[in-house]
N, C-alpha and C. Protein backbone atom coordinates (compact mmCIF):
# COMPACT_ATOMS: atom_id res chain seq x y z
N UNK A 1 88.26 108.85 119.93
CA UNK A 1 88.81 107.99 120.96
C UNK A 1 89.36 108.87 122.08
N UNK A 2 89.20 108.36 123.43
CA UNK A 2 89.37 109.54 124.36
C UNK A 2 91.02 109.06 124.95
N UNK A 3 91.51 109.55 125.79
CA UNK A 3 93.00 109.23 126.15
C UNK A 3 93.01 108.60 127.24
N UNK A 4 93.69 107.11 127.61
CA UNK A 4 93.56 106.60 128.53
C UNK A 4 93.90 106.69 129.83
N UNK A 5 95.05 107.84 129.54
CA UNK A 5 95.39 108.47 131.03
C UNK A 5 94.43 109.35 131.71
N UNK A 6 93.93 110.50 131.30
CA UNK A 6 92.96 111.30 131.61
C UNK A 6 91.51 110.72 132.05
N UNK A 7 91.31 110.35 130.20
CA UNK A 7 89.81 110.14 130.18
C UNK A 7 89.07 111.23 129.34
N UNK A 8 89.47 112.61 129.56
CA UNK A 8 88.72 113.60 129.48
C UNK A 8 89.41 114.26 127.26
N UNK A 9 90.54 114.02 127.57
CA UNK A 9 91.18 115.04 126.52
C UNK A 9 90.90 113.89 125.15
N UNK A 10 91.24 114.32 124.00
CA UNK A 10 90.87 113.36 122.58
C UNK A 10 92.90 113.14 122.36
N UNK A 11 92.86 111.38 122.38
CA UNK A 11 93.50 110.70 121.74
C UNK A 11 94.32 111.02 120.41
N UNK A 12 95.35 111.63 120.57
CA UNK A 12 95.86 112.16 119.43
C UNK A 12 97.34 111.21 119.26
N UNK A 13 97.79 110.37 120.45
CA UNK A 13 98.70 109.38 120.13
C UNK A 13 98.93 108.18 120.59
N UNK A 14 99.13 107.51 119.63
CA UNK A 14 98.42 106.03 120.05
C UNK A 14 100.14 104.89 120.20
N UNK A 15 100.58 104.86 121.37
CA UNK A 15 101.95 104.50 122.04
C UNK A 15 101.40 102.80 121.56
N UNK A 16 102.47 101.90 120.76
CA UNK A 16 102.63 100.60 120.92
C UNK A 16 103.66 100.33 122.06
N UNK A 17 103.96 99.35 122.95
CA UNK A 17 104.94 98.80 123.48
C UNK A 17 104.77 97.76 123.58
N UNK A 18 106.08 96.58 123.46
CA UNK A 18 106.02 95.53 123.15
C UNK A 18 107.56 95.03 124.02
N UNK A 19 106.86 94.27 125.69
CA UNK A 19 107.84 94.23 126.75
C UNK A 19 107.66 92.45 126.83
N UNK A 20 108.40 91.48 126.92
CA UNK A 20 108.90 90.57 126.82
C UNK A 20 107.54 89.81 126.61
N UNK A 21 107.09 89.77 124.88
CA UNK A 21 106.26 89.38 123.84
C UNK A 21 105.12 89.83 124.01
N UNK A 22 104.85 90.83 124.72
CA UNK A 22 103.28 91.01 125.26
C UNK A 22 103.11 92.49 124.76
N UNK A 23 102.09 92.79 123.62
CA UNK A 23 101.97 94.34 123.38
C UNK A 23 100.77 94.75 123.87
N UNK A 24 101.40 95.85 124.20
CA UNK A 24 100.39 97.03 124.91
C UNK A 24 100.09 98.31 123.84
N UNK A 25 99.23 98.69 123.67
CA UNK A 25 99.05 99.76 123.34
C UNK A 25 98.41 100.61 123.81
N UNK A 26 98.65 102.27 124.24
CA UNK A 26 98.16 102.81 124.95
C UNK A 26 97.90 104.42 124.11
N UNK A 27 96.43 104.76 124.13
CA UNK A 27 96.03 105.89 123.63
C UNK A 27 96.30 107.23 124.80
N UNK A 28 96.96 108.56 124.30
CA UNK A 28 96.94 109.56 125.00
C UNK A 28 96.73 111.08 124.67
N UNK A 29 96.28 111.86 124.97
CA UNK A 29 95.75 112.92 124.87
C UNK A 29 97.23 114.09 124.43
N UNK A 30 97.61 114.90 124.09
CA UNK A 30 98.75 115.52 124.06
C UNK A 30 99.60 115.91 125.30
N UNK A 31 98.38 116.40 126.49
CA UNK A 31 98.86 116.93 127.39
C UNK A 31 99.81 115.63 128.15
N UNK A 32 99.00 114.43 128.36
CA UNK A 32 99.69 113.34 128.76
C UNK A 32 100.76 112.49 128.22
N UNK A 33 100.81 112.76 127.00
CA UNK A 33 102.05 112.09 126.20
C UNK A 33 103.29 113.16 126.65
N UNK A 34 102.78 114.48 126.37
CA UNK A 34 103.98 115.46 126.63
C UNK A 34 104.13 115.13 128.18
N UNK A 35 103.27 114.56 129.28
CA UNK A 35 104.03 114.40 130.71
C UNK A 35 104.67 113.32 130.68
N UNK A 36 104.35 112.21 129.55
CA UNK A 36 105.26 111.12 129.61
C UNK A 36 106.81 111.15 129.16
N UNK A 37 106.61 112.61 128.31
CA UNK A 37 108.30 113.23 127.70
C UNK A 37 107.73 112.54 126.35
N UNK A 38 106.65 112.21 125.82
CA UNK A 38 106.74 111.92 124.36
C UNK A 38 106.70 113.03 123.24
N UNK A 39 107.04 113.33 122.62
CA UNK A 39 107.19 114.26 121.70
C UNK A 39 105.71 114.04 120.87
N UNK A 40 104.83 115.31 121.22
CA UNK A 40 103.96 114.93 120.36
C UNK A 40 103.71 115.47 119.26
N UNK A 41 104.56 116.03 118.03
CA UNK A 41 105.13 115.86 116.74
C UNK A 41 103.59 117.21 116.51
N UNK A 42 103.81 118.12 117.35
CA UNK A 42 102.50 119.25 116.67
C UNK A 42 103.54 119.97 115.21
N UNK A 43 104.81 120.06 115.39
CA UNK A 43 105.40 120.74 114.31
C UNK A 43 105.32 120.29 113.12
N UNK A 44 105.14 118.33 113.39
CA UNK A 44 105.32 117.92 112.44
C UNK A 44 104.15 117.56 111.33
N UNK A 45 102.84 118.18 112.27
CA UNK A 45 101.59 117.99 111.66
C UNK A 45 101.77 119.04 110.97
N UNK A 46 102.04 120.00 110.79
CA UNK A 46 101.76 121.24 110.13
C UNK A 46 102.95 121.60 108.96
N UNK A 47 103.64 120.66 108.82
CA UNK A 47 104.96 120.50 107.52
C UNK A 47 104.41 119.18 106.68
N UNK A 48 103.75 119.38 105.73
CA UNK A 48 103.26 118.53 105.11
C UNK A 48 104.61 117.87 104.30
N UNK A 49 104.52 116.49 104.17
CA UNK A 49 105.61 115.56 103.21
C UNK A 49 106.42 116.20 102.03
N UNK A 50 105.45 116.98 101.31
CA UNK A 50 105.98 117.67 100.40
C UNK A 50 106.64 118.94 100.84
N UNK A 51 106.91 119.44 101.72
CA UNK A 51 107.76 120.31 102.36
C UNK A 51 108.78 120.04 102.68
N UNK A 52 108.65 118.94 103.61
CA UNK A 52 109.94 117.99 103.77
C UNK A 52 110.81 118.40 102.93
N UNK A 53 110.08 117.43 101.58
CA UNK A 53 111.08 117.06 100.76
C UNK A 53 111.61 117.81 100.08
N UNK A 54 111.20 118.85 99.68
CA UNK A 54 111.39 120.23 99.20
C UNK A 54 112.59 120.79 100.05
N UNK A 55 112.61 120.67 101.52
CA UNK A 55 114.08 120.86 102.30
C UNK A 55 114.96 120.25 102.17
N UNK A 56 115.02 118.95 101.17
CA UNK A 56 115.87 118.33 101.24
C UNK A 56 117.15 118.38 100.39
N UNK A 57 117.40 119.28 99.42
CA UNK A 57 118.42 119.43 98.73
C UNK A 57 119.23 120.88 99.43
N UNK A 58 118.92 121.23 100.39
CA UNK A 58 119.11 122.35 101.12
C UNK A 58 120.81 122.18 102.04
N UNK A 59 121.31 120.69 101.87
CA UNK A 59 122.13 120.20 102.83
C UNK A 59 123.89 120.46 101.85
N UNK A 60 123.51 120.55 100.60
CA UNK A 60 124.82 121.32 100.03
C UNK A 60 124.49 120.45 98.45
N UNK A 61 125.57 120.42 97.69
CA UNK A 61 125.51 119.78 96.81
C UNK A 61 125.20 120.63 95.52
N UNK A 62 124.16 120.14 94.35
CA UNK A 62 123.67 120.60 93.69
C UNK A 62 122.38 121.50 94.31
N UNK A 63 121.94 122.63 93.43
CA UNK A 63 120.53 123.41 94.04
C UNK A 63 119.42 122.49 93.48
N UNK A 64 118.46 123.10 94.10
CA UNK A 64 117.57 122.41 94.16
C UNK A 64 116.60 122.47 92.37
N UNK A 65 116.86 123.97 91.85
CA UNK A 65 116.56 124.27 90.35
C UNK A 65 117.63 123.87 89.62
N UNK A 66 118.86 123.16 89.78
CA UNK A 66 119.73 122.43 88.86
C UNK A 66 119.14 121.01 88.77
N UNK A 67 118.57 120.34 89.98
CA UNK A 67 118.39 119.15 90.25
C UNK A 67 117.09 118.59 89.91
N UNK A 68 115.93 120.34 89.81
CA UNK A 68 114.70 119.51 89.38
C UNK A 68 115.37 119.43 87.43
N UNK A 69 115.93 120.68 86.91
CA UNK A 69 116.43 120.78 85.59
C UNK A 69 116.71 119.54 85.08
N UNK A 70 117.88 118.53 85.52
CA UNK A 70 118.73 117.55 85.29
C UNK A 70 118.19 116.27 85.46
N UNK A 71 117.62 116.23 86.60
CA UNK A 71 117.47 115.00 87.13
C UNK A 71 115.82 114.20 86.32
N UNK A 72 115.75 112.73 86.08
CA UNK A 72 114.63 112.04 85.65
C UNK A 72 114.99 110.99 85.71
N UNK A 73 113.86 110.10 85.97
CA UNK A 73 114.22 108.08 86.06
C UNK A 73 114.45 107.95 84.40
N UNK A 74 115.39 107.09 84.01
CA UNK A 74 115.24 106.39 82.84
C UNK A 74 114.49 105.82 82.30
N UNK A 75 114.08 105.21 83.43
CA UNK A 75 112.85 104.31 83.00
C UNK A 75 111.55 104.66 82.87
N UNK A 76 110.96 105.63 84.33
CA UNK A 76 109.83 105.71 84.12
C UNK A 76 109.68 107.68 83.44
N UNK A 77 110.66 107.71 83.99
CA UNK A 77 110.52 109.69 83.53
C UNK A 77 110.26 110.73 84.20
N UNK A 78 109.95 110.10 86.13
CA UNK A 78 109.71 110.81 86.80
C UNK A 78 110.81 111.49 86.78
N UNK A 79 110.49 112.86 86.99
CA UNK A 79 111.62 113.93 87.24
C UNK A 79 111.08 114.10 88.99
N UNK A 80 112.55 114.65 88.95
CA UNK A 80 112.93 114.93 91.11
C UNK A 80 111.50 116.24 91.57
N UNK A 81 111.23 116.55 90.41
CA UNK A 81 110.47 118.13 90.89
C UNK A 81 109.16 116.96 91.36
N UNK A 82 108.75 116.19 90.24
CA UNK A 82 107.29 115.68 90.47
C UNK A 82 107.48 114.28 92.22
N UNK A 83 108.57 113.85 92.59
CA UNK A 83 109.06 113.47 93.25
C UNK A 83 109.00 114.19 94.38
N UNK A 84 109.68 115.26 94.67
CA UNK A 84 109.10 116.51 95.38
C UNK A 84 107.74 116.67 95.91
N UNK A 85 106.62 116.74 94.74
CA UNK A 85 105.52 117.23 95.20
C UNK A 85 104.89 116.24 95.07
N UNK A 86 105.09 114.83 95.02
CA UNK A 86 104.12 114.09 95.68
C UNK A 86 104.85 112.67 96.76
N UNK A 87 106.00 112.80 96.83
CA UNK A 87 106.64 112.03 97.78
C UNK A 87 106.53 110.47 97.88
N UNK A 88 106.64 110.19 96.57
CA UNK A 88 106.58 109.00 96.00
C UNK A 88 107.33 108.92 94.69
N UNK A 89 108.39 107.60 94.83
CA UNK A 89 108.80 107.31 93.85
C UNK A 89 108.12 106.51 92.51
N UNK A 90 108.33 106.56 91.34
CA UNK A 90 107.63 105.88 90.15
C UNK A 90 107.84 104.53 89.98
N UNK A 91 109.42 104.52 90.19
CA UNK A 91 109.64 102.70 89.97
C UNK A 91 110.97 102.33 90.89
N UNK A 92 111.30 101.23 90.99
CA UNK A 92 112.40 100.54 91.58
C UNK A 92 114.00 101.54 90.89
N UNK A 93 113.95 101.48 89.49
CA UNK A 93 114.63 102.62 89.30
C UNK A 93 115.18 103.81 89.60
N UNK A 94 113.93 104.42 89.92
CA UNK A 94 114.08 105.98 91.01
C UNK A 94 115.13 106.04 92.03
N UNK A 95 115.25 104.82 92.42
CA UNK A 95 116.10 104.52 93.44
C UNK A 95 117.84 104.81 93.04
N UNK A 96 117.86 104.57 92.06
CA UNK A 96 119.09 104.39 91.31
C UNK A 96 119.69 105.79 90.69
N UNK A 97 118.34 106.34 90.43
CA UNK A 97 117.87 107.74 89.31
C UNK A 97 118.65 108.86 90.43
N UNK A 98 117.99 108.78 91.79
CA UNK A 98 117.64 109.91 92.16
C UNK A 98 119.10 109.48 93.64
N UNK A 99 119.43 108.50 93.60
CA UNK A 99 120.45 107.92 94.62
C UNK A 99 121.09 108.97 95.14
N UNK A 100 122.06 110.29 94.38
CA UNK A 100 122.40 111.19 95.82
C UNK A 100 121.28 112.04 96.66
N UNK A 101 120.40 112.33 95.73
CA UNK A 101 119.78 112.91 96.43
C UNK A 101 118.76 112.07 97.68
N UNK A 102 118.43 111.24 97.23
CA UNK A 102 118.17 110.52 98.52
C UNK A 102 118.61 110.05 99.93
N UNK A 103 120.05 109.77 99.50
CA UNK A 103 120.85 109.68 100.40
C UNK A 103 120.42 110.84 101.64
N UNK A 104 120.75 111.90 101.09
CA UNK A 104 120.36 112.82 102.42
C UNK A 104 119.46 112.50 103.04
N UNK A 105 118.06 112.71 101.91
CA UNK A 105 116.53 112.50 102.57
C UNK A 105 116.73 111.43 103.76
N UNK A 106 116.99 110.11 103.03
CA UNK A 106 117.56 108.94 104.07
C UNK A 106 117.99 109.30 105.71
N UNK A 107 119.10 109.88 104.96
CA UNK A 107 120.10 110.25 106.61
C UNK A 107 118.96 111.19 107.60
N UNK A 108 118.12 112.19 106.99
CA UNK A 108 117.34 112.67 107.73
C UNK A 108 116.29 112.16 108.69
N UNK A 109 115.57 111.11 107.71
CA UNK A 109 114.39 110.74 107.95
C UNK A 109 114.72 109.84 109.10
N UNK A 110 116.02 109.15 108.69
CA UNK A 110 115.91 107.55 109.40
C UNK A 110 117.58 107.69 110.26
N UNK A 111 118.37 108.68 109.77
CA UNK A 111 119.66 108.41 111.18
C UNK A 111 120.82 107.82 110.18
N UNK A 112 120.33 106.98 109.13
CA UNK A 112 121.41 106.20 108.64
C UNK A 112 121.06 106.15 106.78
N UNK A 113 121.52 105.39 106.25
CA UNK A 113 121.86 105.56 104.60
C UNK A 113 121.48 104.16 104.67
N UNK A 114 122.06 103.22 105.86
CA UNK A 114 122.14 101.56 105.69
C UNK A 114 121.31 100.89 106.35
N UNK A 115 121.18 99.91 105.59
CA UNK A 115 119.59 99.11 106.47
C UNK A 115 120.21 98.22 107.58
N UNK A 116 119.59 98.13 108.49
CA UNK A 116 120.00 97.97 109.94
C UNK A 116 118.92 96.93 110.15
N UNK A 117 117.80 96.75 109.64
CA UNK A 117 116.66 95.68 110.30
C UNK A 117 116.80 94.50 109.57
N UNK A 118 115.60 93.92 109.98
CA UNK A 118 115.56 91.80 109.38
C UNK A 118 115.53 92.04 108.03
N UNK A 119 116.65 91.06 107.48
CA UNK A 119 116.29 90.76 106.45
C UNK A 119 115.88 89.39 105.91
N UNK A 120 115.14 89.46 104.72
CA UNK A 120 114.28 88.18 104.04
C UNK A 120 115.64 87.43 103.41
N UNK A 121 115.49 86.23 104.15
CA UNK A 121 116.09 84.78 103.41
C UNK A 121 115.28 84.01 102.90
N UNK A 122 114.98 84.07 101.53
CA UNK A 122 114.64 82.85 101.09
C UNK A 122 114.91 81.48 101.54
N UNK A 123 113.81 80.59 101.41
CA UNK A 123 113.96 79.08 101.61
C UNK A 123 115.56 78.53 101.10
N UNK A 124 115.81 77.40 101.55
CA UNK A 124 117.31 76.89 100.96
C UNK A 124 116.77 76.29 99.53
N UNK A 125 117.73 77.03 98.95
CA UNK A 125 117.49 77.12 97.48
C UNK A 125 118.08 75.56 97.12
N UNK A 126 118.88 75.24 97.93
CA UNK A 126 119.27 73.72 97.57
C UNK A 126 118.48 73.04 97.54
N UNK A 127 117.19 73.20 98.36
CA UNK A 127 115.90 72.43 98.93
C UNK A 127 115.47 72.39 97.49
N UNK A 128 115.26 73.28 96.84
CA UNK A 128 114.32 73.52 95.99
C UNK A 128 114.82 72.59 94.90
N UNK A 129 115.94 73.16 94.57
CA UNK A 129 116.54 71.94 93.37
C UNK A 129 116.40 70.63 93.73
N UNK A 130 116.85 70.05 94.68
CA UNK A 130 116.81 68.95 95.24
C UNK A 130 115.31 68.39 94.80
N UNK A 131 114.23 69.03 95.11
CA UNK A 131 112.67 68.92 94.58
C UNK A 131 112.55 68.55 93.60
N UNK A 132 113.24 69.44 92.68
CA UNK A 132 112.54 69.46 91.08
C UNK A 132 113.47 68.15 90.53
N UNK A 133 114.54 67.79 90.57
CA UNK A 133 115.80 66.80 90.51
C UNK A 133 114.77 65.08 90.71
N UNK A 134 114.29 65.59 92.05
CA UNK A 134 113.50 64.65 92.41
C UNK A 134 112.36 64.22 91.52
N UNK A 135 111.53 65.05 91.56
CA UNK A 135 110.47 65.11 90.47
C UNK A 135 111.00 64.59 89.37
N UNK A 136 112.05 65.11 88.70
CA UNK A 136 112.25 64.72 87.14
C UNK A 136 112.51 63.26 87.04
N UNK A 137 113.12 62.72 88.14
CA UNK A 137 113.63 61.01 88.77
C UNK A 137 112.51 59.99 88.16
N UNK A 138 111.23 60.72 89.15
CA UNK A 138 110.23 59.90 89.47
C UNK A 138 109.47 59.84 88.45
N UNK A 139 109.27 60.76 87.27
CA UNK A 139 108.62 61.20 86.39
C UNK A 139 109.66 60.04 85.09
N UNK A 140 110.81 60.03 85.35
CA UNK A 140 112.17 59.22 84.24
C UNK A 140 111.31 57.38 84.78
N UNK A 141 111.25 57.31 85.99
CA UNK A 141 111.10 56.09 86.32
C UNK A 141 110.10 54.89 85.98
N UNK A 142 109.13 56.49 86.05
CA UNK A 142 107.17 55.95 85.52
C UNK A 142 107.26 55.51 84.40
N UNK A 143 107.98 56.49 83.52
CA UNK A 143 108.35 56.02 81.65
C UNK A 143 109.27 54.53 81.73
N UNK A 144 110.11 54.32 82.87
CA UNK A 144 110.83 53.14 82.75
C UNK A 144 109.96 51.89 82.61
N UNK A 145 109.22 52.19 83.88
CA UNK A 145 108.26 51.05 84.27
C UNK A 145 107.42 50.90 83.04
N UNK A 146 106.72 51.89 82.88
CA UNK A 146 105.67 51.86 81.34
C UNK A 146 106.50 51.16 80.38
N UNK A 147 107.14 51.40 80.16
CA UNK A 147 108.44 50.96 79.05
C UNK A 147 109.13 49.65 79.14
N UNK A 148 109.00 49.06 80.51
CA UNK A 148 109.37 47.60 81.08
C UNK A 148 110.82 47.33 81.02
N UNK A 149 111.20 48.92 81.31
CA UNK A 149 113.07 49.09 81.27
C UNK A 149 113.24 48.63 82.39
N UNK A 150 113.07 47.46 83.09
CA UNK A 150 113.36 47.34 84.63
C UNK A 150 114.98 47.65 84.86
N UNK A 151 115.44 47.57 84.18
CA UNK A 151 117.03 48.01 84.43
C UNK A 151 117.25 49.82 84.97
N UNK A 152 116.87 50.38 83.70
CA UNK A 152 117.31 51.57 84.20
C UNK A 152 115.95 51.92 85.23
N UNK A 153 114.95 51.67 85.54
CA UNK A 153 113.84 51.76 86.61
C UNK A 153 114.65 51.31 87.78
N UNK A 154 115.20 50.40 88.02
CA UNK A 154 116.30 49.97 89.37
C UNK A 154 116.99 51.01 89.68
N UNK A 155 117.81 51.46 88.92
CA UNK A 155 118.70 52.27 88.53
C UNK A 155 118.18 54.10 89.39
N UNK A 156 116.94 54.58 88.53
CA UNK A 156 117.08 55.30 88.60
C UNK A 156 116.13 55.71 90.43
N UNK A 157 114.89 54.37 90.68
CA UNK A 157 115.18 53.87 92.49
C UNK A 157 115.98 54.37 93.18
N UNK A 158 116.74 53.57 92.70
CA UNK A 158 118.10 53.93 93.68
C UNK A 158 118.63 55.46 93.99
N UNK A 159 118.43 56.17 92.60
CA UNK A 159 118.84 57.83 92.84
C UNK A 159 118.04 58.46 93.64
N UNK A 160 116.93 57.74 93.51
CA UNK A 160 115.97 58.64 94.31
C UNK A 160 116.14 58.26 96.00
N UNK A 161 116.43 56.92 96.09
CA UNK A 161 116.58 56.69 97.22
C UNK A 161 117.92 57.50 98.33
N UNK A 162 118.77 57.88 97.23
CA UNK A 162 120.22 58.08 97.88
C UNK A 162 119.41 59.76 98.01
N UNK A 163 118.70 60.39 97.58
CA UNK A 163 118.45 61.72 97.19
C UNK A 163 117.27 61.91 98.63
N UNK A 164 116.57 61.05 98.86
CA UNK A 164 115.63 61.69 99.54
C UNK A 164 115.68 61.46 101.13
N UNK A 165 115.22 62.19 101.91
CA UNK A 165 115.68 62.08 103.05
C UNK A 165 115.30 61.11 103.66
N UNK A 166 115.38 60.69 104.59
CA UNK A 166 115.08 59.37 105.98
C UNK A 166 113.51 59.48 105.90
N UNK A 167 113.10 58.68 106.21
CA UNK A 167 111.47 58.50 106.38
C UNK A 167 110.68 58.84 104.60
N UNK A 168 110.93 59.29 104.26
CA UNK A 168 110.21 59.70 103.37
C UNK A 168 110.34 58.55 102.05
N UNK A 169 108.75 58.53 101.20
CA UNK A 169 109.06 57.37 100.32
C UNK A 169 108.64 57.95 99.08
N UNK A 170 108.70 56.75 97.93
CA UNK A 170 108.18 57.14 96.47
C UNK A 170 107.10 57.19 96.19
């Protein structure tokens, strides 16, 4: 892919921007990203992940041969060394396992320890009960009717009626 400023040089960074809902994306050559002031991360091509991470116990604490020694998930058994050299954790655990030492990695990678972006809300969980409550009503009522309980079938109508919202029917 060639760079859209030039034309001439090969596309080595590919800029998203996203200015009041409308994204742009724009391909650029090194020389032109570096005139735009973008950092075009040549240092960072040549420090592979596992290097990184390998710098990362470097910030104080325990050494880094106490920490591969000591350290392993409970659960799954990854030890910090194999963590290290392939820059992936084993399970949700790891998280827990390996928690100071990450912390740093964290602060490095990303500025902060704490999550700062959107988070997922589930649907209103009231909604949901409210559903199944419902269901079990209508399902009590069918047996009424089958059953020729017109009493508690009135009865249990009515719950459903007080339960379900405006417009909506049985």
């Amino acid at each position: 892919m060639m760079c859209d400023e030039c034309g001439s040089g090969k596309a080595v960074i590919h800029l998203t921007q996203i200015v009041n809902d409308e994204t742009k994306t724009v391909h650029l050559c090194e020389r032109c990203a570096a005139a735009r002031g973008l950092d075009t991360g040549g240092s960072a091509e040549t420090t592979p992940l596992s290097d990184f991470l390998a710098q990362m116990g470097e910030e104080g604490g325990a050494s880094i041969s106490e920490v591969v020694r000591s350290d392993s998930c409970s659960f799954c058994q990854l030890t910090f060394s194999d963590f290290r050299e392939s820059g992936r954790l084993g399970c949700p655990h790891c998280y827990a396992s390996f928690e100071p030492h990450l912390r740093g990695l964290l602060r490095r990678i990303h500025g902060s320890t704490q999550h700062v972006g959107k988070v997922y809300l589930p649907p209103d969980p009231t909604q949901s009960e409210r559903d199944k409550r419902l269901a079990g009503l209508r399902r009590k009522l069918r047996r009424a009717v089958d059953n020729e309980d017109f009493e508690r079938a009135a009865k249990l109508r009515d719950q459903i009626r007080s339960m379900e919202p405006a417009g909506e029917g049985a």
